[in-house]
Protein backbone atom coordinates (compact mmCIF):
# COMPACT_ATOMS: atom_id res chain seq x y z
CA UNK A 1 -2.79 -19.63 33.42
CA UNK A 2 -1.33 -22.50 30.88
CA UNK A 3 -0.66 -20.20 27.82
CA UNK A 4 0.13 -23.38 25.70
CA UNK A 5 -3.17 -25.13 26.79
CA UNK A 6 -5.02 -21.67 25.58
CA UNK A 7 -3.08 -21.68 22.59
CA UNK A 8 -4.00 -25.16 21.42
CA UNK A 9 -7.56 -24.52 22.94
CA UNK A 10 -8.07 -21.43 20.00
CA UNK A 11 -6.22 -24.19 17.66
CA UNK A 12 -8.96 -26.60 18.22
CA UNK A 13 -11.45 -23.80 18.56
CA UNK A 14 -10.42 -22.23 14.96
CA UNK A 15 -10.34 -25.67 13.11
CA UNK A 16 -13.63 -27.44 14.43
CA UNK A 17 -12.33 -30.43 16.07
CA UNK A 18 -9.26 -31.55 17.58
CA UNK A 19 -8.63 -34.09 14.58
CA UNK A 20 -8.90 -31.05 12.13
CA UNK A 21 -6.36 -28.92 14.37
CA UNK A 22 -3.93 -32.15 14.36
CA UNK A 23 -4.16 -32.75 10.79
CA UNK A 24 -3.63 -28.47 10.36
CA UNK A 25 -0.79 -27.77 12.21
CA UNK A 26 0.92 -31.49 13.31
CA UNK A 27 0.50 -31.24 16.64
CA UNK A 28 -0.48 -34.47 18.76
CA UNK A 29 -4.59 -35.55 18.08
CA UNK A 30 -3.73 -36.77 22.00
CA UNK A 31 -1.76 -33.87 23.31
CA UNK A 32 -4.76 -31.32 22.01
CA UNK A 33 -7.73 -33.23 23.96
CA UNK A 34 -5.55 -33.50 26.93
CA UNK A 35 -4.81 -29.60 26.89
CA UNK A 36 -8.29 -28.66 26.53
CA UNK A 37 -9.42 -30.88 29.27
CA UNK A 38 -6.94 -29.90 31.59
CA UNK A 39 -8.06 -25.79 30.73
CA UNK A 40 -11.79 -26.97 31.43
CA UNK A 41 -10.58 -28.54 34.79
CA UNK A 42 -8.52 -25.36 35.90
CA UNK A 43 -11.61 -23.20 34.53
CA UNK A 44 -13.99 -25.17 36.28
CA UNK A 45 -16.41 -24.70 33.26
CA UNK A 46 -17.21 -26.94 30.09
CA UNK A 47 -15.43 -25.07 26.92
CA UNK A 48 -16.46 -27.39 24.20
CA UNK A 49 -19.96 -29.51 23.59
CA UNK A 50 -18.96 -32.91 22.17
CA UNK A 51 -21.00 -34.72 19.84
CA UNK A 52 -20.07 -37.63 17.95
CA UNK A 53 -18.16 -35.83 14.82
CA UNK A 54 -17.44 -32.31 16.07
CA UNK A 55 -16.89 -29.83 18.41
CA UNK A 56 -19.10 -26.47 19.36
CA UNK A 57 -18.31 -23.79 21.42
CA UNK A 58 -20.36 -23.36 24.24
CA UNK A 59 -21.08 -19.89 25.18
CA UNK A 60 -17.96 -19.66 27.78
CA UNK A 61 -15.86 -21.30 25.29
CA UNK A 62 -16.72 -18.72 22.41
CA UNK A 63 -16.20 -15.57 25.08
CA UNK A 64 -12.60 -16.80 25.77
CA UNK A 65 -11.69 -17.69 22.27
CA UNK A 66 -12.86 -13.81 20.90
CA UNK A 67 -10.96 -12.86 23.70
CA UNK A 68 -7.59 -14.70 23.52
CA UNK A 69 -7.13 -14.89 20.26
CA UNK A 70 -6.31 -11.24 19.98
CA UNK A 71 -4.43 -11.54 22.80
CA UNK A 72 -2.21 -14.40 21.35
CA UNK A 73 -1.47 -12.67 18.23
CA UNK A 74 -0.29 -9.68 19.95
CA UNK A 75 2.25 -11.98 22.37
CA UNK A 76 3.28 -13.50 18.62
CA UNK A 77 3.51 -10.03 16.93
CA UNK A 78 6.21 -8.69 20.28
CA UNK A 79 8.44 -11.90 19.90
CA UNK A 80 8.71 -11.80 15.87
CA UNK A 81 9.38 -7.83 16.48
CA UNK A 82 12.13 -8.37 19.74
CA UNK A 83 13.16 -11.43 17.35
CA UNK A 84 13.89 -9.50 14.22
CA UNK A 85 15.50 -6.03 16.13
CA UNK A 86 18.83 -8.59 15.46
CA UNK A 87 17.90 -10.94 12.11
CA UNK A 88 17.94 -9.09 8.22
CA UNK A 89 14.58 -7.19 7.59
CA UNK A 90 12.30 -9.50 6.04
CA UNK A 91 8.51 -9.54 5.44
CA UNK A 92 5.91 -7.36 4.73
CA UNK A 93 6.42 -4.06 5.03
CA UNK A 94 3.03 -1.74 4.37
CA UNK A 95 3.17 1.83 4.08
CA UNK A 96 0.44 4.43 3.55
CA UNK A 97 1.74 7.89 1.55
CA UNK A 98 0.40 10.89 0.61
CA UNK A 99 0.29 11.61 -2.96
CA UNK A 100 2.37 14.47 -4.13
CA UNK A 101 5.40 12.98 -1.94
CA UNK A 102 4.65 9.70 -3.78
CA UNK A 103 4.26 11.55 -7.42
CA UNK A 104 7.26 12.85 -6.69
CA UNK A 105 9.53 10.35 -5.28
CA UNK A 106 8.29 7.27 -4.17
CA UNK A 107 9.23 5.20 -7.10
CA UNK A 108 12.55 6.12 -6.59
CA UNK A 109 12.88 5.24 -2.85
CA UNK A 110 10.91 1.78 -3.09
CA UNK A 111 13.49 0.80 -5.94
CA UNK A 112 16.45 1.66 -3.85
CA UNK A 113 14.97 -0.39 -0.72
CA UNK A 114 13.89 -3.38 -2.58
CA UNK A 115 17.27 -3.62 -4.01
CA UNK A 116 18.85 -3.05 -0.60
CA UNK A 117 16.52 -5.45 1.33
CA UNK A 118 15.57 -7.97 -1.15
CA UNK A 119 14.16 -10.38 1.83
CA UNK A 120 11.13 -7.16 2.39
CA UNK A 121 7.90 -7.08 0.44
CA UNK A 122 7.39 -3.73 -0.04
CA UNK A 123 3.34 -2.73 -0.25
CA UNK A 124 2.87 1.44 -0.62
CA UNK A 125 -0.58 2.70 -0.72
CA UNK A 126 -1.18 5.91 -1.83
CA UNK A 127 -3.35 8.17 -0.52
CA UNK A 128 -4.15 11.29 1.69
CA UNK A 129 -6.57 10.04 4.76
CA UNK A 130 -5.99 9.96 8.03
CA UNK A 131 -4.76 6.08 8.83
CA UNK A 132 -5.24 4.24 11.81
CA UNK A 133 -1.72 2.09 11.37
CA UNK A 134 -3.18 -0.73 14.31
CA UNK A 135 -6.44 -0.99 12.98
CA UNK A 136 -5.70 -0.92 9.36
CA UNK A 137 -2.54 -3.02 9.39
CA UNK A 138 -0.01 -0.01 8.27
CA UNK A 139 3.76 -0.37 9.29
CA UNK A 140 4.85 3.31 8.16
CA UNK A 141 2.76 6.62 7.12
CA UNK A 142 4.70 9.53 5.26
CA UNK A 143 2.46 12.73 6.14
CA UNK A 144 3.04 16.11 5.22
CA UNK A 145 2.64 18.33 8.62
CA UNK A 146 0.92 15.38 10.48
CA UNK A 147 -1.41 16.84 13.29
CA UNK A 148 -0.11 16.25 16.54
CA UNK A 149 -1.12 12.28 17.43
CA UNK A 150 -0.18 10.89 20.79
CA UNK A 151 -0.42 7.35 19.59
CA UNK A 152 2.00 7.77 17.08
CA UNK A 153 5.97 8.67 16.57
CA UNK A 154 8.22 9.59 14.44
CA UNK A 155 11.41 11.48 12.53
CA UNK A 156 10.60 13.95 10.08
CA UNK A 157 13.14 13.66 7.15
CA UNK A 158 12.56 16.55 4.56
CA UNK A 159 11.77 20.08 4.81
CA UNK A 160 9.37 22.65 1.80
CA UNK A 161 7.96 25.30 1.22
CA UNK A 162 5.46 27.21 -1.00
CA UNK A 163 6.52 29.44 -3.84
CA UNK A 164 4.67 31.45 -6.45
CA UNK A 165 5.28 31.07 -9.84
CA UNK A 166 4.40 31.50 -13.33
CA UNK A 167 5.56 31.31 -16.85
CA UNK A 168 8.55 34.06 -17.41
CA UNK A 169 6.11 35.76 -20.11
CA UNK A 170 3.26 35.82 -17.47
CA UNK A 171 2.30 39.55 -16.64
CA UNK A 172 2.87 40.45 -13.59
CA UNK A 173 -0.18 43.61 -12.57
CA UNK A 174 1.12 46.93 -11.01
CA UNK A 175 2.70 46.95 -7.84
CA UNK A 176 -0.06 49.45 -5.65
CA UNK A 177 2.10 49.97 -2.04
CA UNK A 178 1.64 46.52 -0.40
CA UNK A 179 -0.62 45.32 -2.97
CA UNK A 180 -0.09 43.66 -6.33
CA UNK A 181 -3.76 43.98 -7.54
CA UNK A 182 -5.56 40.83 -9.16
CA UNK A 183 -3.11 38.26 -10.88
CA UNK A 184 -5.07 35.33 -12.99
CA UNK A 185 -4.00 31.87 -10.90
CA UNK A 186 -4.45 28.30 -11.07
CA UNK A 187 -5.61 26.51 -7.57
CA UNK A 188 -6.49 23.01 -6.79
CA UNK A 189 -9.57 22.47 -6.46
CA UNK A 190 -9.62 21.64 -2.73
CA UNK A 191 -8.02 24.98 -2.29
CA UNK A 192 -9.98 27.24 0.36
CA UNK A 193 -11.60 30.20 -1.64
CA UNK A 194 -11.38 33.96 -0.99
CA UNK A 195 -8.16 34.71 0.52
CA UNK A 196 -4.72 36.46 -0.29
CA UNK A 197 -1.43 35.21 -1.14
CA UNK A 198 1.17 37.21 1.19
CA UNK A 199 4.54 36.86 -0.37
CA UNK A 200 8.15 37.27 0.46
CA UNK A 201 10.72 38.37 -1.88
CA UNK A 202 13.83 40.84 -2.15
CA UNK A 203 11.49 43.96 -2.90
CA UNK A 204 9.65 42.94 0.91
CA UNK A 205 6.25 41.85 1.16
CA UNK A 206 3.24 41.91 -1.39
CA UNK A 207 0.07 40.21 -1.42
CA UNK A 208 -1.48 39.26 -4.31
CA UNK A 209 -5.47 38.55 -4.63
CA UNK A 210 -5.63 35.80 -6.86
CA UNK A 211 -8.36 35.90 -9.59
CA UNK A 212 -8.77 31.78 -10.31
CA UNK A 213 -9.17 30.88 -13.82
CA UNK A 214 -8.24 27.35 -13.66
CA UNK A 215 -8.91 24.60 -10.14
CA UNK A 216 -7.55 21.09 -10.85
CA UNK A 217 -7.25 18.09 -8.90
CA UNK A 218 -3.19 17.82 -8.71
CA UNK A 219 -0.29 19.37 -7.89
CA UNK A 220 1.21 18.56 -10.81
CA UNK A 221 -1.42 18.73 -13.16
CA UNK A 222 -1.70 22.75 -11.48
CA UNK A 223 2.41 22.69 -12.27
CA UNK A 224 1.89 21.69 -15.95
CA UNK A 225 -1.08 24.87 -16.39
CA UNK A 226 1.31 27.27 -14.84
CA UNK A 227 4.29 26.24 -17.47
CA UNK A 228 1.51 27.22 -20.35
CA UNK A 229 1.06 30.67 -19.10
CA UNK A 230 -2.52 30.33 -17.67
CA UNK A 231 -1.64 31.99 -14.68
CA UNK A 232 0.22 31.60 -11.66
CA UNK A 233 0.39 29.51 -8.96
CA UNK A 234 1.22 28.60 -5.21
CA UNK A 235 3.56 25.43 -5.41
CA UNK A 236 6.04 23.56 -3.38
CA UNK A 237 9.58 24.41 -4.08
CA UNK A 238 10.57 20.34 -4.71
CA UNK A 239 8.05 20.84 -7.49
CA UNK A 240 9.31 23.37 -9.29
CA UNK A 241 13.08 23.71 -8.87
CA UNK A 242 14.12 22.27 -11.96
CA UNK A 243 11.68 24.28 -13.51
CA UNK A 244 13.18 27.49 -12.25
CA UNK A 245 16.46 26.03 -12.89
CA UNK A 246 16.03 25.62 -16.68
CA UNK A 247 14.27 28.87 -17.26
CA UNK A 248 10.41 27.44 -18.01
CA UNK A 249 9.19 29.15 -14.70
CA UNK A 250 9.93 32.02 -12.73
CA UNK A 251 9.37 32.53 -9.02
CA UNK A 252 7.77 35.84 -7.58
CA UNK A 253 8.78 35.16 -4.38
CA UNK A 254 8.10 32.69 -1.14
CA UNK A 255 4.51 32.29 0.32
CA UNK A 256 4.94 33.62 4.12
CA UNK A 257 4.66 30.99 6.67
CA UNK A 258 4.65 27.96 4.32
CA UNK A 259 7.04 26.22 6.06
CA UNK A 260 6.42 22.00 5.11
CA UNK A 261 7.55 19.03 7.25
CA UNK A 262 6.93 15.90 5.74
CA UNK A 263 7.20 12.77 8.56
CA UNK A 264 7.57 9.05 8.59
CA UNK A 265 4.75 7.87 11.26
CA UNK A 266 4.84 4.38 12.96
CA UNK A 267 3.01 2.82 15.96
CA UNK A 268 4.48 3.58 19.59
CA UNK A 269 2.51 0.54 20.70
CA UNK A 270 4.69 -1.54 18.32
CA UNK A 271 8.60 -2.35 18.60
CA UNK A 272 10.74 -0.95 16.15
CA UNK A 273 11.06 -3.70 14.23
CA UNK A 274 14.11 -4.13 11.95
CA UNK A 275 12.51 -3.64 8.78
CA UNK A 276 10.61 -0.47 10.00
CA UNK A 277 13.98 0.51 11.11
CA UNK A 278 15.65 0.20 7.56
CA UNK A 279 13.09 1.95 6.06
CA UNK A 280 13.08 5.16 8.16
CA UNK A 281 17.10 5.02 7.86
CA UNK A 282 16.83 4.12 4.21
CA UNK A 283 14.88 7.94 4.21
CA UNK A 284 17.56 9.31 5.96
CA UNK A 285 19.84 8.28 3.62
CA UNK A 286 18.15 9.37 0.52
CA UNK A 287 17.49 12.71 1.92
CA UNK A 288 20.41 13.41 4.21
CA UNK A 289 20.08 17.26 4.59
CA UNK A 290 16.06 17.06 4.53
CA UNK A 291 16.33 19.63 2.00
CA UNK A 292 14.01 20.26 -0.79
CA UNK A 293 16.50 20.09 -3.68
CA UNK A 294 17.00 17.04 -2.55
CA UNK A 295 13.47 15.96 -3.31
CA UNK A 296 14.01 18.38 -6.99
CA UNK A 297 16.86 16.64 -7.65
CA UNK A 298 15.12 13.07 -7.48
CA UNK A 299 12.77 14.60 -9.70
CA UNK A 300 14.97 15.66 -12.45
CA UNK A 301 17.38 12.66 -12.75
């Protein structure tokens, strides 16, 4: 099968007319009719009906026009890709992120790679959903413990975790063996309800049975509750570091088993294209021990 005849067959196909397709994209009025003829011939079926001004589709011609056109753009998308693995990163680059990675540092790393990679259009879109990178046109997703997906890779780049704090003034109730009683807290509202908060800490192991007084939307907006003494609070270390550091929260210890993985996701159904590439490394760079003081640090400068 002629790949160039189907290709100017869609061109004539998407435009109306072969005149319209000439004028559109400069390619021979002549060479166009004689493709599309020749594709009839070798189909053995009539693609087009011809009236005096235009073109229409018959109904074999519309079948293999839904059908190729995907098809073409997918044999265009593999050569830019294999083209670009050697040429500077340029065009669009769209990535989805969640939203308390992005409050924290996102700004930060999208200045840094627009200055490195001028020639990239950087698009981030924030938010927590489960993307479908293909289907929704996404180069790049930065998850925090992404579920297992066989259609995607990846390289996760930073490590957390979940401590609980409060205000250095905040009470802390009576210690009762393993138990710490009922301490006032702040949740999000998401948050599942009725459970304990085991924690780690020199003294051993204590849970805690949080009593909520506050549930609020963000992370941060939980973060700023906590630092007015309204209770305590389970959040991620990156979060709170420099707060610990300069005295305006303390932490009671680490939540067990909140160990945090945050990933950057792209298509394995895609070549690595050059500007995906400098993205992930430009991560790597920015976060070279995938440590959460890292992400603190970027916080507080």
């Amino acid at each position: 099968m002629d790949l160039l005849a189907i290709a100017d067959f869609n061109l004539v196909a998407s435009h109306g007319g072969v005149g319209r397709a000439s004028r559109a994209t400069g390619r021979p009025k002549a060479t166009l009719s004689r493709r599309v003829v020749e594709l009839e011939e070798s189909l053995g079926v009539r693609l087009f009906e011809r009236g005096k001004r235009d073109l229409r589709l018959t109904e074999e011609g519309r079948a293999l026009h839904e059908r190729t056109t995907v098809l073409l753009s997918e044999i265009a998308q593999v050569t830019e890709d294999i083209a670009s693995r050697t040429a500077r990163p340029r065009g669009r680059l769209r990535v989805s992120a969640s939203t308390l990675f992005s409050s924290l540092a996102m700004g930060r790393i999208a200045a840094g790679f627009a200055a490195a990679y001028p020639e990239v259009q950087l698009e981030v879109v924030i938010e927590d959903r489960s993307v479908d990178l293909v289907e929704e046109g996404y180069d790049l997703a930065i998850r925090i413990n992404p579920r297992p997906d066989e259609t995607l890779v990846g390289k996760r780049f930073l490590r957390d975790e979940l401590l609980m704090v409060a205000a250095p003034d905040f009470p802390r109730p009576p210690r009762k063996g393993k138990g710490a009683g009922l301490v006032r807290a702040v949740t999000l509202d998401t948050l599942h309800r009725g459970f304990n908060w085991q924690i780690e800490n020199r003294a051993g192991s204590l849970t805690f049975t949080p009593e909520v007084v506050l549930r609020l939307g963000l992370l941060t907006v939980v973060r700023d509750a906590v630092v007015d003494g309204v209770g305590a609070a389970l959040l991620p270390h990156s979060l709170v570091a420099g707060d610990i550091a300069e005295g305006r929260l303390v932490s009671w210890g680490r939540v067990s088993g909140s160990n945090t993985e945050i990933w950057v996701l792209y298509s394995s159904r895609r070549l690595l294209s050059s500007k995906i590439a400098a993205f992930v490394a430009h991560l790597g760079k920015v976060f070279p021990k995938g440590s959460p003081d890292e992400l603190a640090a970027m916080r507080r400068a």
